[in-house]
N, C-alpha and C. Protein backbone atom coordinates (compact mmCIF):
# COMPACT_ATOMS: atom_id res chain seq x y z
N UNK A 1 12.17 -77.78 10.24
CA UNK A 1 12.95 -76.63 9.79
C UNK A 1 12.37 -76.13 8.47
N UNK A 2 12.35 -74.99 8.59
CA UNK A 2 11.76 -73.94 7.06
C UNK A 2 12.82 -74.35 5.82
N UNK A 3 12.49 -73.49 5.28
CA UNK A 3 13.62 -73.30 3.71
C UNK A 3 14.88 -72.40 4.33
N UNK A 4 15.91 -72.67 3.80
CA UNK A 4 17.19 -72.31 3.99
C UNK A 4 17.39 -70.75 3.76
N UNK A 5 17.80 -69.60 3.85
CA UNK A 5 18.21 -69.40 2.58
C UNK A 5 19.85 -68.57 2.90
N UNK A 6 19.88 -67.75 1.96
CA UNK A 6 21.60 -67.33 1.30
C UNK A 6 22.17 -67.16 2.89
N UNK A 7 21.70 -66.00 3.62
CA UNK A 7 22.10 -65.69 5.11
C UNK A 7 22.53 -66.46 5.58
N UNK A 8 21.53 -67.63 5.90
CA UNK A 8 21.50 -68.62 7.06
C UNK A 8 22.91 -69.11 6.76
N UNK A 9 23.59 -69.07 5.49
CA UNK A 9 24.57 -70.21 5.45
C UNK A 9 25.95 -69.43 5.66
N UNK A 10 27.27 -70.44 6.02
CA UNK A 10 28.63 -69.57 5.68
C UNK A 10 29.05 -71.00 5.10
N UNK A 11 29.92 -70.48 3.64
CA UNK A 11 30.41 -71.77 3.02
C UNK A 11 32.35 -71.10 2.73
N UNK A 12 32.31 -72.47 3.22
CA UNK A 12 34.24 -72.01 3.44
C UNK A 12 34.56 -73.20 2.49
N UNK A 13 36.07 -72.65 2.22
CA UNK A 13 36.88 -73.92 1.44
C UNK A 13 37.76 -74.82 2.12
N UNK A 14 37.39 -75.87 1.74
CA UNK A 14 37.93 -77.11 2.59
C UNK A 14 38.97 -76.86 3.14
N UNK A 15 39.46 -77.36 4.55
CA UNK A 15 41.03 -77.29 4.59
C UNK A 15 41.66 -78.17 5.99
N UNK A 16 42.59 -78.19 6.24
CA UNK A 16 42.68 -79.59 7.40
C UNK A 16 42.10 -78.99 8.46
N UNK A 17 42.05 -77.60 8.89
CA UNK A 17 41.03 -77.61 10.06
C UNK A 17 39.80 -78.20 10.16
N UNK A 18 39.12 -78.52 9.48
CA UNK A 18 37.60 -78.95 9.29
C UNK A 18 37.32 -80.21 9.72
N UNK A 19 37.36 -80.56 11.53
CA UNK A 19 37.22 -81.87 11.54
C UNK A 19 35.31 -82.15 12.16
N UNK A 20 34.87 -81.31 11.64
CA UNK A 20 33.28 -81.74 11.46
C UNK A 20 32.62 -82.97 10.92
N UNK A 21 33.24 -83.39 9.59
CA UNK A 21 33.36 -83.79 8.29
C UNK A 21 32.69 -85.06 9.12
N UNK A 22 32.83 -85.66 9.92
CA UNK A 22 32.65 -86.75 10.69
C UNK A 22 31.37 -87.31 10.79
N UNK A 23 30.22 -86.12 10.96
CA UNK A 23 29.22 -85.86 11.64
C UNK A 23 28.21 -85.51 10.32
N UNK A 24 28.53 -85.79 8.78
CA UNK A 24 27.83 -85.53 7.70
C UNK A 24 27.09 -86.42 7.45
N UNK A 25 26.06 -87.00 6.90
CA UNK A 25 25.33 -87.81 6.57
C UNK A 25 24.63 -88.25 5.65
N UNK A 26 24.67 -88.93 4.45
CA UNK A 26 23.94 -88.56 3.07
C UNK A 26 23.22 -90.49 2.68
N UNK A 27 22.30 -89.88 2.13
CA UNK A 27 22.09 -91.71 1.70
C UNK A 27 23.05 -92.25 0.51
N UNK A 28 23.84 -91.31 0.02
CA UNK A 28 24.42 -91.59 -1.19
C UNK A 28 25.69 -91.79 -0.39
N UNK A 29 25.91 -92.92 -0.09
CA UNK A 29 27.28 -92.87 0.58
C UNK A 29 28.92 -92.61 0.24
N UNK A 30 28.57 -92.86 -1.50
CA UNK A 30 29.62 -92.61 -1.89
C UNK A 30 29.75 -91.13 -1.96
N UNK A 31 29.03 -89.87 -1.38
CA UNK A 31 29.63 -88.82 -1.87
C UNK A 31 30.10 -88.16 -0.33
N UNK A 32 29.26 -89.40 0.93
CA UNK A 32 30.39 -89.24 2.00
C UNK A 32 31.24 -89.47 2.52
N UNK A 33 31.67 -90.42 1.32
CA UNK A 33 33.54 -91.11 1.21
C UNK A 33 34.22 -90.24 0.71
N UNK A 34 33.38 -89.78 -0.53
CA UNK A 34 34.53 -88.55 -1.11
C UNK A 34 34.65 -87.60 -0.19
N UNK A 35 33.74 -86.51 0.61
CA UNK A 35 34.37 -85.95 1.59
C UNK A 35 34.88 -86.37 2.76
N UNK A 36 35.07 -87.38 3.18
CA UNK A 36 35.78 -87.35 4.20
C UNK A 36 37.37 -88.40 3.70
N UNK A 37 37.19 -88.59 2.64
CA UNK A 37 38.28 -89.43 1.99
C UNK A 37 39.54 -88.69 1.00
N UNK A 38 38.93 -88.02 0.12
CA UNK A 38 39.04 -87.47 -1.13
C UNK A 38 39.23 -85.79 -1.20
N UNK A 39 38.15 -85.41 -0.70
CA UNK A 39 38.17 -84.28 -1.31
C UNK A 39 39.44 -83.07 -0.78
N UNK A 40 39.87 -83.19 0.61
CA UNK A 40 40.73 -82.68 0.48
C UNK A 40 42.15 -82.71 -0.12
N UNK A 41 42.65 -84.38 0.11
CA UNK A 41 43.33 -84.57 -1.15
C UNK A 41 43.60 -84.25 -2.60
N UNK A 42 42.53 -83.99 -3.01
CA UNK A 42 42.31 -84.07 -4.07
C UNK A 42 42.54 -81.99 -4.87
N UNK A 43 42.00 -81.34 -3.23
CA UNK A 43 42.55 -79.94 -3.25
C UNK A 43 43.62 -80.35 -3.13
N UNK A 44 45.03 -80.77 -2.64
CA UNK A 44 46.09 -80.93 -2.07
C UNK A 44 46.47 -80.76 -3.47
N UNK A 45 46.12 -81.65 -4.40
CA UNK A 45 46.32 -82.49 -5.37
C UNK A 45 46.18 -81.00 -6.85
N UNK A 46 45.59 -80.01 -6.59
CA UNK A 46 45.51 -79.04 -7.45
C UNK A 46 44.55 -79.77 -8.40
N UNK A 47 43.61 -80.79 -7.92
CA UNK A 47 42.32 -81.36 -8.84
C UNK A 47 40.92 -80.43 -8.98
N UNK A 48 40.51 -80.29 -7.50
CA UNK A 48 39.56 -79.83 -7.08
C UNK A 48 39.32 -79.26 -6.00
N UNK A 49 38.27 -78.28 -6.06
CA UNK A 49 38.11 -77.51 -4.36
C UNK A 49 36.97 -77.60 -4.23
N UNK A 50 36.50 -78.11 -2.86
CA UNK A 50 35.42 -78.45 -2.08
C UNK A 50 34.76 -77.52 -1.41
N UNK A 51 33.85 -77.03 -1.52
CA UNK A 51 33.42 -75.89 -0.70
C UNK A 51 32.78 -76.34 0.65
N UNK A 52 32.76 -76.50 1.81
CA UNK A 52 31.92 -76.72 2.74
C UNK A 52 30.76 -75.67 3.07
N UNK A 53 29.17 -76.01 3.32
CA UNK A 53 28.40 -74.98 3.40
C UNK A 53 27.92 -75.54 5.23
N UNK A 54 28.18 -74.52 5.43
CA UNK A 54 27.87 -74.44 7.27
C UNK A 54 26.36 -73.40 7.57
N UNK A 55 25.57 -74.18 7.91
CA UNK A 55 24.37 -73.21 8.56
C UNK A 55 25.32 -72.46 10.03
N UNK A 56 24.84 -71.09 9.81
CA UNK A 56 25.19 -70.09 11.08
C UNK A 56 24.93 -70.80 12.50
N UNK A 57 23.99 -71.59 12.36
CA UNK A 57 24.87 -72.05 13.69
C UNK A 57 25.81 -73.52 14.18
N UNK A 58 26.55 -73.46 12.75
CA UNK A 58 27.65 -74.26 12.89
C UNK A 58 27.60 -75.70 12.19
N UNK A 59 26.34 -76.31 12.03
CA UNK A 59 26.33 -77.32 11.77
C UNK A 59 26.93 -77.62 10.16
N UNK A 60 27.67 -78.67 10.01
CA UNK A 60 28.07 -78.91 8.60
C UNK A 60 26.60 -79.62 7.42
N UNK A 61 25.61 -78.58 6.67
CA UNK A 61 24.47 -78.96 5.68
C UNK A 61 25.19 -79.52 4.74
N UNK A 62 26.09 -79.17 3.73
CA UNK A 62 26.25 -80.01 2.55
C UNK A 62 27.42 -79.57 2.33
N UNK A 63 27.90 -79.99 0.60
CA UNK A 63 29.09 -79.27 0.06
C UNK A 63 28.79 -79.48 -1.17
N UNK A 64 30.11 -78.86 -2.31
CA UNK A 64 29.79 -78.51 -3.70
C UNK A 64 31.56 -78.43 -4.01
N UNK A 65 31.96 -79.38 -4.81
CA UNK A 65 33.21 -79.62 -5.07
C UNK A 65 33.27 -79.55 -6.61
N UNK A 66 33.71 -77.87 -6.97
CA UNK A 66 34.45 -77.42 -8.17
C UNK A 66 35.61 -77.98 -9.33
N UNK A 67 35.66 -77.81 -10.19
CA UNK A 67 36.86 -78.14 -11.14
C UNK A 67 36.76 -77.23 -12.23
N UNK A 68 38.09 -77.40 -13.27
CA UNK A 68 38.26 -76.38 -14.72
C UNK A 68 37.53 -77.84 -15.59
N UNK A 69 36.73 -77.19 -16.47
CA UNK A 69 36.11 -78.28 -17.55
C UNK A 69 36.01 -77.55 -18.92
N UNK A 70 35.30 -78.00 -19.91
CA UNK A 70 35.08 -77.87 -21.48
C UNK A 70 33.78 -77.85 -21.59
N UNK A 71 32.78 -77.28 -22.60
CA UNK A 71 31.45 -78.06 -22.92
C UNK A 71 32.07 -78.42 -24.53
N UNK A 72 31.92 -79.85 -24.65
CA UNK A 72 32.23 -79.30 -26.52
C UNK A 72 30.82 -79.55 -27.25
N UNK A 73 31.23 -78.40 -28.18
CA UNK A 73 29.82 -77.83 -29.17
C UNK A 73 29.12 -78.94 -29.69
N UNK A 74 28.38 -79.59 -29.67
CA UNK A 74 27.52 -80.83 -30.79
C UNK A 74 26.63 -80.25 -30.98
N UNK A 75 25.95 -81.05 -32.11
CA UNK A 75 24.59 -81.24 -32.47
C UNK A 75 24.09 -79.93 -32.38
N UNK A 76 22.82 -79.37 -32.25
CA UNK A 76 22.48 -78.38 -31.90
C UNK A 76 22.97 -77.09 -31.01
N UNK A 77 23.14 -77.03 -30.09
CA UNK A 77 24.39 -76.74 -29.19
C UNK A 77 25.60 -76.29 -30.27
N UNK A 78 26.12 -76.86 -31.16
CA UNK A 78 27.06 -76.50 -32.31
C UNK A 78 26.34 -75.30 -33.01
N UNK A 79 24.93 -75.62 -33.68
CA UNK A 79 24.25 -75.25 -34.59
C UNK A 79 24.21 -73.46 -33.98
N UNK A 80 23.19 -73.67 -32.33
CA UNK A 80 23.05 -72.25 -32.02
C UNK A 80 23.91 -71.20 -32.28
N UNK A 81 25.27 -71.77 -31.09
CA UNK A 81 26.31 -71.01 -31.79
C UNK A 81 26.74 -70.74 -32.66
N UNK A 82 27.18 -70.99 -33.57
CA UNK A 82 27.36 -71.51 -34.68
C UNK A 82 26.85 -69.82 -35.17
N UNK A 83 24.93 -70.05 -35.31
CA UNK A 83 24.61 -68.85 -35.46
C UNK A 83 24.57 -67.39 -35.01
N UNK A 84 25.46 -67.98 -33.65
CA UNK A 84 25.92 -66.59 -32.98
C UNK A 84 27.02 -66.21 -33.07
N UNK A 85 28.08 -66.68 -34.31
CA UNK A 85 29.22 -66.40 -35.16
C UNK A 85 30.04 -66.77 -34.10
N UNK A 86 29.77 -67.77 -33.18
CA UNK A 86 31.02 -68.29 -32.11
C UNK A 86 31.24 -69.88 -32.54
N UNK A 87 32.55 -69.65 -33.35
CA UNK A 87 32.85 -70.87 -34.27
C UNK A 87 33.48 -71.55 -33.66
N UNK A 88 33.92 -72.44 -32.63
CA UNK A 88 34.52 -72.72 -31.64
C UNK A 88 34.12 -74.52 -31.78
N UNK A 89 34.51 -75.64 -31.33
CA UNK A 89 34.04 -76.91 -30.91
C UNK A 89 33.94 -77.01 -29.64
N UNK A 90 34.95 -76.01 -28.82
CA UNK A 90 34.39 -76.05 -27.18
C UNK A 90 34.29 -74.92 -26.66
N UNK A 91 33.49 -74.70 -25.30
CA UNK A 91 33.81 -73.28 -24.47
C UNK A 91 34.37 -73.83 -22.79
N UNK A 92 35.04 -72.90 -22.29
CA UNK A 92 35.20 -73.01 -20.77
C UNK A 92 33.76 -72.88 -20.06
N UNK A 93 34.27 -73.84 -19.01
CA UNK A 93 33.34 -74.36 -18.10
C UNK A 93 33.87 -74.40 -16.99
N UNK A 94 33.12 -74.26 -16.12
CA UNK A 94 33.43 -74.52 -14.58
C UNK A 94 32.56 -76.35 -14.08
N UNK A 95 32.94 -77.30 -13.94
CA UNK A 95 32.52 -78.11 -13.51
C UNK A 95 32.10 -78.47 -12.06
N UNK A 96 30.73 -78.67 -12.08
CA UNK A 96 30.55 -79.17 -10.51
C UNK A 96 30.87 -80.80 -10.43
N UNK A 97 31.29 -81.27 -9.79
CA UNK A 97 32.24 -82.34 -9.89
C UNK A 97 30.92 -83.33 -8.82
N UNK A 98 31.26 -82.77 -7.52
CA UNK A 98 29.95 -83.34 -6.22
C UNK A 98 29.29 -82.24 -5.83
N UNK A 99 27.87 -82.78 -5.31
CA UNK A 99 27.05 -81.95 -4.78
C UNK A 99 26.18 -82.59 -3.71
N UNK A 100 26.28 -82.19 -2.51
CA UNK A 100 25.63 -83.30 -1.80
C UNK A 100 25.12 -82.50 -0.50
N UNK A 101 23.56 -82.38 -0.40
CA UNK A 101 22.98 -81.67 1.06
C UNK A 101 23.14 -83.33 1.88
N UNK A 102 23.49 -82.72 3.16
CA UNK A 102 23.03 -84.19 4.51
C UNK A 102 21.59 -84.03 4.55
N UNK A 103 21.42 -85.32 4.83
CA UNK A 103 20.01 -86.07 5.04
C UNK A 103 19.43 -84.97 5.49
N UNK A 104 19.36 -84.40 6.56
CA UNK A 104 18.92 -83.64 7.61
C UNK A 104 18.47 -82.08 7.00
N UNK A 105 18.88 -81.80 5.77
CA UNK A 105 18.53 -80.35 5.88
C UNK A 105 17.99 -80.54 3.79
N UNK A 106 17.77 -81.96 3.36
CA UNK A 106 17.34 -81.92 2.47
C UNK A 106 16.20 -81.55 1.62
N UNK A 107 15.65 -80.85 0.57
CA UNK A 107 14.27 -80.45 0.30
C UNK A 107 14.55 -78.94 0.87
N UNK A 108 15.05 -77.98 1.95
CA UNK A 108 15.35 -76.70 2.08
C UNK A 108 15.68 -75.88 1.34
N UNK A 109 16.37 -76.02 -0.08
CA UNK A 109 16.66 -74.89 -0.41
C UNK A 109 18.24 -74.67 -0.65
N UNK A 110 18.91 -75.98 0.20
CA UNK A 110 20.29 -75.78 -0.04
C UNK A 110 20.89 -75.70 -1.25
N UNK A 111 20.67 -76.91 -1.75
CA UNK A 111 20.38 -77.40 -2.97
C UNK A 111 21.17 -75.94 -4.27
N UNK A 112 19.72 -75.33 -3.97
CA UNK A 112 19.96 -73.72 -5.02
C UNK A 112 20.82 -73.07 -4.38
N UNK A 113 20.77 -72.80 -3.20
CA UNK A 113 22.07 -71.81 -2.63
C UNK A 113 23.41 -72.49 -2.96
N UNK A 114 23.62 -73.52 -3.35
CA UNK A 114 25.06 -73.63 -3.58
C UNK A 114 25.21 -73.88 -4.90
N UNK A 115 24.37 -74.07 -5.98
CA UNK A 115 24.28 -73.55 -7.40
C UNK A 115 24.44 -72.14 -7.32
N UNK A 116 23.70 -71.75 -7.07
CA UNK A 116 23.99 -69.84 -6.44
C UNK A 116 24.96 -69.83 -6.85
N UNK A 117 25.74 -70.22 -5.49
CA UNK A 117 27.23 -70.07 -5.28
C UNK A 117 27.91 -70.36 -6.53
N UNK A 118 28.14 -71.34 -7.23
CA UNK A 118 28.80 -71.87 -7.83
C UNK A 118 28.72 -70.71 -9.54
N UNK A 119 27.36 -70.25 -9.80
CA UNK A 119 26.98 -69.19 -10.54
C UNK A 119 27.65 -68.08 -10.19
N UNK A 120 27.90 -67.85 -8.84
CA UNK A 120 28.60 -66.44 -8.38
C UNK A 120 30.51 -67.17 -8.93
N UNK A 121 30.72 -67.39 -8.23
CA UNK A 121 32.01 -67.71 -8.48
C UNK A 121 32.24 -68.18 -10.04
N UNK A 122 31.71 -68.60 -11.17
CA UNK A 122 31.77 -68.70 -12.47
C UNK A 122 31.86 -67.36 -12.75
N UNK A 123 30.97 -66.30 -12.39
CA UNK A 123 30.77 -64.94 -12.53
C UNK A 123 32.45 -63.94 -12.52
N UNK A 124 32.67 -64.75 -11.09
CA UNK A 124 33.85 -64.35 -10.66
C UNK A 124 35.14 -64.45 -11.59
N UNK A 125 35.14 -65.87 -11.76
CA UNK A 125 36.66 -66.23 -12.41
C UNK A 125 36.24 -65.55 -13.91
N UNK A 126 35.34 -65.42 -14.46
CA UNK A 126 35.17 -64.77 -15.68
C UNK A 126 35.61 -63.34 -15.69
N UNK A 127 35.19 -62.36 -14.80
CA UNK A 127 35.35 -60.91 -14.48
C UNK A 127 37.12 -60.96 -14.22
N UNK A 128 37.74 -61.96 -13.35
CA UNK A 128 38.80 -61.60 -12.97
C UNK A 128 40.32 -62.43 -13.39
N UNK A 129 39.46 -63.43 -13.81
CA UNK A 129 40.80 -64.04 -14.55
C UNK A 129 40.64 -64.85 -15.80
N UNK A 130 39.63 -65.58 -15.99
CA UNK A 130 39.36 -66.19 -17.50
C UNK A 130 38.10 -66.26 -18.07
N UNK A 131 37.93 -66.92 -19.48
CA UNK A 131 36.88 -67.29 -19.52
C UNK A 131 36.45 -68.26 -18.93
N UNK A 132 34.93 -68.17 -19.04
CA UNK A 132 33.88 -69.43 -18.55
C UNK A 132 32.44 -68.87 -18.63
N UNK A 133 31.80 -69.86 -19.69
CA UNK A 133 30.37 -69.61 -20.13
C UNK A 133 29.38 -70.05 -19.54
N UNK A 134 29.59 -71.43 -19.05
CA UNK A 134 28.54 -72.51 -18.70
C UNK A 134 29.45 -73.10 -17.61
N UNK A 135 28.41 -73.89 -16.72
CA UNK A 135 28.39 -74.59 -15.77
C UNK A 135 27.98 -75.94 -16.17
N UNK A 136 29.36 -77.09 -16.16
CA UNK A 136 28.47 -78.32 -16.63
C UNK A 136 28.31 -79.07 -15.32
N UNK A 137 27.94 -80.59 -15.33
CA UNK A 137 27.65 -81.40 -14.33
C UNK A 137 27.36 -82.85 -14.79
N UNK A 138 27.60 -83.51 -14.46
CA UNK A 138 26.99 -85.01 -14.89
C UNK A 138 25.96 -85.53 -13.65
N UNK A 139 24.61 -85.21 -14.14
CA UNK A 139 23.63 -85.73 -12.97
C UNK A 139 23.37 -87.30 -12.82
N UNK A 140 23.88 -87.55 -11.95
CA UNK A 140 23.32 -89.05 -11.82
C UNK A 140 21.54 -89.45 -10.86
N UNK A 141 21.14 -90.39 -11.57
CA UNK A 141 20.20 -90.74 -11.53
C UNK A 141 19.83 -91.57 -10.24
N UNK A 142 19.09 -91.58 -9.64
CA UNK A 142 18.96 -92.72 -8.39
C UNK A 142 17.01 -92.81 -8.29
N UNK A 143 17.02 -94.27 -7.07
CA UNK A 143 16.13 -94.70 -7.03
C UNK A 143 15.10 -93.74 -5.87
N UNK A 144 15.89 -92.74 -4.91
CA UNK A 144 15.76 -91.97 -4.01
C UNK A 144 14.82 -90.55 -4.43
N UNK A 145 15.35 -89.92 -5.82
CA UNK A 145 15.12 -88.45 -6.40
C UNK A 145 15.59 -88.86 -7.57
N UNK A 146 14.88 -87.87 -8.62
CA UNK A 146 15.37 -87.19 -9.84
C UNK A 146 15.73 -86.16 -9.72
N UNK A 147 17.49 -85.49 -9.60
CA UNK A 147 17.91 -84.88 -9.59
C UNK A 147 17.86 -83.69 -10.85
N UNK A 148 17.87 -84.56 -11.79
CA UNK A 148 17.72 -83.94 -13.05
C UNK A 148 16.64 -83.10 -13.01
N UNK A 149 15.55 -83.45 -12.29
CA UNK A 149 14.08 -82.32 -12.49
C UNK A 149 14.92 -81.24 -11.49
N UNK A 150 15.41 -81.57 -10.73
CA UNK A 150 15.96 -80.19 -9.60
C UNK A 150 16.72 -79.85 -10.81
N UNK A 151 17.82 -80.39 -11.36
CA UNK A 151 18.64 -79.21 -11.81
C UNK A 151 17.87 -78.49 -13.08
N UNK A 152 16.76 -78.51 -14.19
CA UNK A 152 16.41 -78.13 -15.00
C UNK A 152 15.45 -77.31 -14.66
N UNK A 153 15.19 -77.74 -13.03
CA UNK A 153 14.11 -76.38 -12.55
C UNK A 153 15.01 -75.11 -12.34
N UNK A 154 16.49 -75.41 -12.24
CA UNK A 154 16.63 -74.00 -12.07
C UNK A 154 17.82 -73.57 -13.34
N UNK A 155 17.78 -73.94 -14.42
CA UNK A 155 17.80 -73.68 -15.76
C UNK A 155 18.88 -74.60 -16.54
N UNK A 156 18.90 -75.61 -15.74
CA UNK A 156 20.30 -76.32 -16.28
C UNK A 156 19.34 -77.01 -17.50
N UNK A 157 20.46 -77.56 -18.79
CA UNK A 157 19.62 -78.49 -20.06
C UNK A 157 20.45 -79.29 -20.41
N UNK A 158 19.62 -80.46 -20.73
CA UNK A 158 20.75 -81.38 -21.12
C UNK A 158 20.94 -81.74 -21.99
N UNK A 159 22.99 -82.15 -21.84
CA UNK A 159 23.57 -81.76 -23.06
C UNK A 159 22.99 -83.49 -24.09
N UNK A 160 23.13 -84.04 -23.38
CA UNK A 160 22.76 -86.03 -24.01
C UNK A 160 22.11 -86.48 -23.64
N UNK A 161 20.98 -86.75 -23.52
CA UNK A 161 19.67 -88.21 -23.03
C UNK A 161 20.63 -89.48 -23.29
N UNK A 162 20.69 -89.87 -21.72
CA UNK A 162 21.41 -91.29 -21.87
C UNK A 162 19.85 -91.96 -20.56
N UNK A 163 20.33 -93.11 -21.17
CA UNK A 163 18.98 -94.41 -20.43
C UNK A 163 20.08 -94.64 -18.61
N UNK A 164 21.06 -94.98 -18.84
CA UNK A 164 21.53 -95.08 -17.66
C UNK A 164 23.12 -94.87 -17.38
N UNK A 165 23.07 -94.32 -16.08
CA UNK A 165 24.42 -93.59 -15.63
C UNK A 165 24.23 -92.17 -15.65
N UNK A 166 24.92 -91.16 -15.52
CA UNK A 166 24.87 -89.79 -15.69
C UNK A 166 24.44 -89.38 -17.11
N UNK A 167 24.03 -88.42 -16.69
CA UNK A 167 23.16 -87.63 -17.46
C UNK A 167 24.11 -86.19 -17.61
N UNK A 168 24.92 -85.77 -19.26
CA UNK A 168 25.52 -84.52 -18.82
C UNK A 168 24.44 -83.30 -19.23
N UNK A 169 24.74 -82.29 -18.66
CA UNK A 169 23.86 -81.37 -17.95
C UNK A 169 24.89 -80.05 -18.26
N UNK A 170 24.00 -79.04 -18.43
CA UNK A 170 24.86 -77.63 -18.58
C UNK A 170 23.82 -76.50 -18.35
N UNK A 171 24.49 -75.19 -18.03
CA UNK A 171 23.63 -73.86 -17.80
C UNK A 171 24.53 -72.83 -18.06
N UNK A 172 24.26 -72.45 -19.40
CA UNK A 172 24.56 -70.98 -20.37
C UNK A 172 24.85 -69.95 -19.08
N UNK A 173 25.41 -69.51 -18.89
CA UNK A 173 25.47 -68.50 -17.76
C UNK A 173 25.42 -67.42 -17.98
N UNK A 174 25.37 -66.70 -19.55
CA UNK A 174 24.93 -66.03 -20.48
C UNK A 174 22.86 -66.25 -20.26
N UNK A 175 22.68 -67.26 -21.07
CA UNK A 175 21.38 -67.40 -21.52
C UNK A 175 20.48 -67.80 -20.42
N UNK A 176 20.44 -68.85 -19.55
CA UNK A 176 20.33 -69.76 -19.07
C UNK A 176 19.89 -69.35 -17.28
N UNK A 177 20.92 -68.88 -16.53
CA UNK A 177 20.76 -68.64 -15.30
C UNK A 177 19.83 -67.85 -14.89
N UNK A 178 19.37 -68.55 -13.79
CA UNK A 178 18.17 -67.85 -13.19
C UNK A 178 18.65 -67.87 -11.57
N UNK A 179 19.84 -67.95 -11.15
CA UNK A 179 19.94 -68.65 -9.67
C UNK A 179 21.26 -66.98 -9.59
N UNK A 180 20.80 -66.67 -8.14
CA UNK A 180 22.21 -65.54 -7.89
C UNK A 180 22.05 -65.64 -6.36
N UNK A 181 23.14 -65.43 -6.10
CA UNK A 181 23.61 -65.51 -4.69
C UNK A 181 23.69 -64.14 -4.08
């Protein structure tokens, strides 16, 4: 299979019709407990919303599970602003919480189309109901991929160099974005 792109896909929000969920597959297994465990709950729950991304012809490729978050200002990051007379210790954020293509359609392209997404809809809730500057994320690290090189290829920076566990991660949606849906 080629590279993915925006067309090919339809991404809906989770909901009890969706009994696909079955048939997903990831080497990271814990993020196919959270969807088939968690994540709708967890919408139930007014925590988080799960987006499901469906290639047009039906098959369930991945998902991208949203939340309300903070970036707070440090170090440099403080400083910039700072000089851009935005005196603040935090800004709104949209958090990507999970992100996970199945085995099967990995290396395509999904990957960015649902950053896309997630850039469009930050876009959104900003225009129509609040603020939100940045997109954060906590990338975790594995023995499989460096995720972190994917997300900084498409403009994310990070907020802390840590040796192990997640890595937090952000993209100015102002400065920063290079990804549109």
């Amino acid at each position: 299979m080629e590279k993915i792109r925006a067309e090919d896909v339809v991404i809906e929000r989770i909901s009890a019709k969706h009994i696909v969920i079955s048939n997903f597959q990831s080497y990271e297994q814990e993020l196919v407990d959270f969807l088939k465990e968690d994540a709708l709950d967890n919408q139930f729950k007014k925590i988080s919303v799960t987006y499901l991304v469906f290639l047009t012809s039906g098959e369930l490729a991945g998902y991208i599970t949203l939340l309300n978050d903070r970036i707070n200002l440090e170090s440099d990051l403080k400083e910039i602003f700072r000089n851009k007379g935005i005196l603040y210790k935090a800004l709104p954020a949209l958090k990507i919480g999970r992100l996970c293509v199945d085995d099967r359609f990995l290396r395509k392209g999904l990957g960015t189309i649902m950053l896309a997404f997630a850039v469009k809809l930050a876009d959104h809730i900003f225009e129509r109901y609040c603020g939100c500057r940045f997109i954060v994320l906590d990338a975790k690290r594995n023995r499989e991929n460096d995720v972190i090189h994917f997300y900084k290829k498409v403009g994310f920076k990070i907020l802390k160099e840590r040796e192990k566990g997640s890595t937090p991660m952000y993209l100015d949606l102002v400065n920063d974005s290079k990804l549109s849906f």
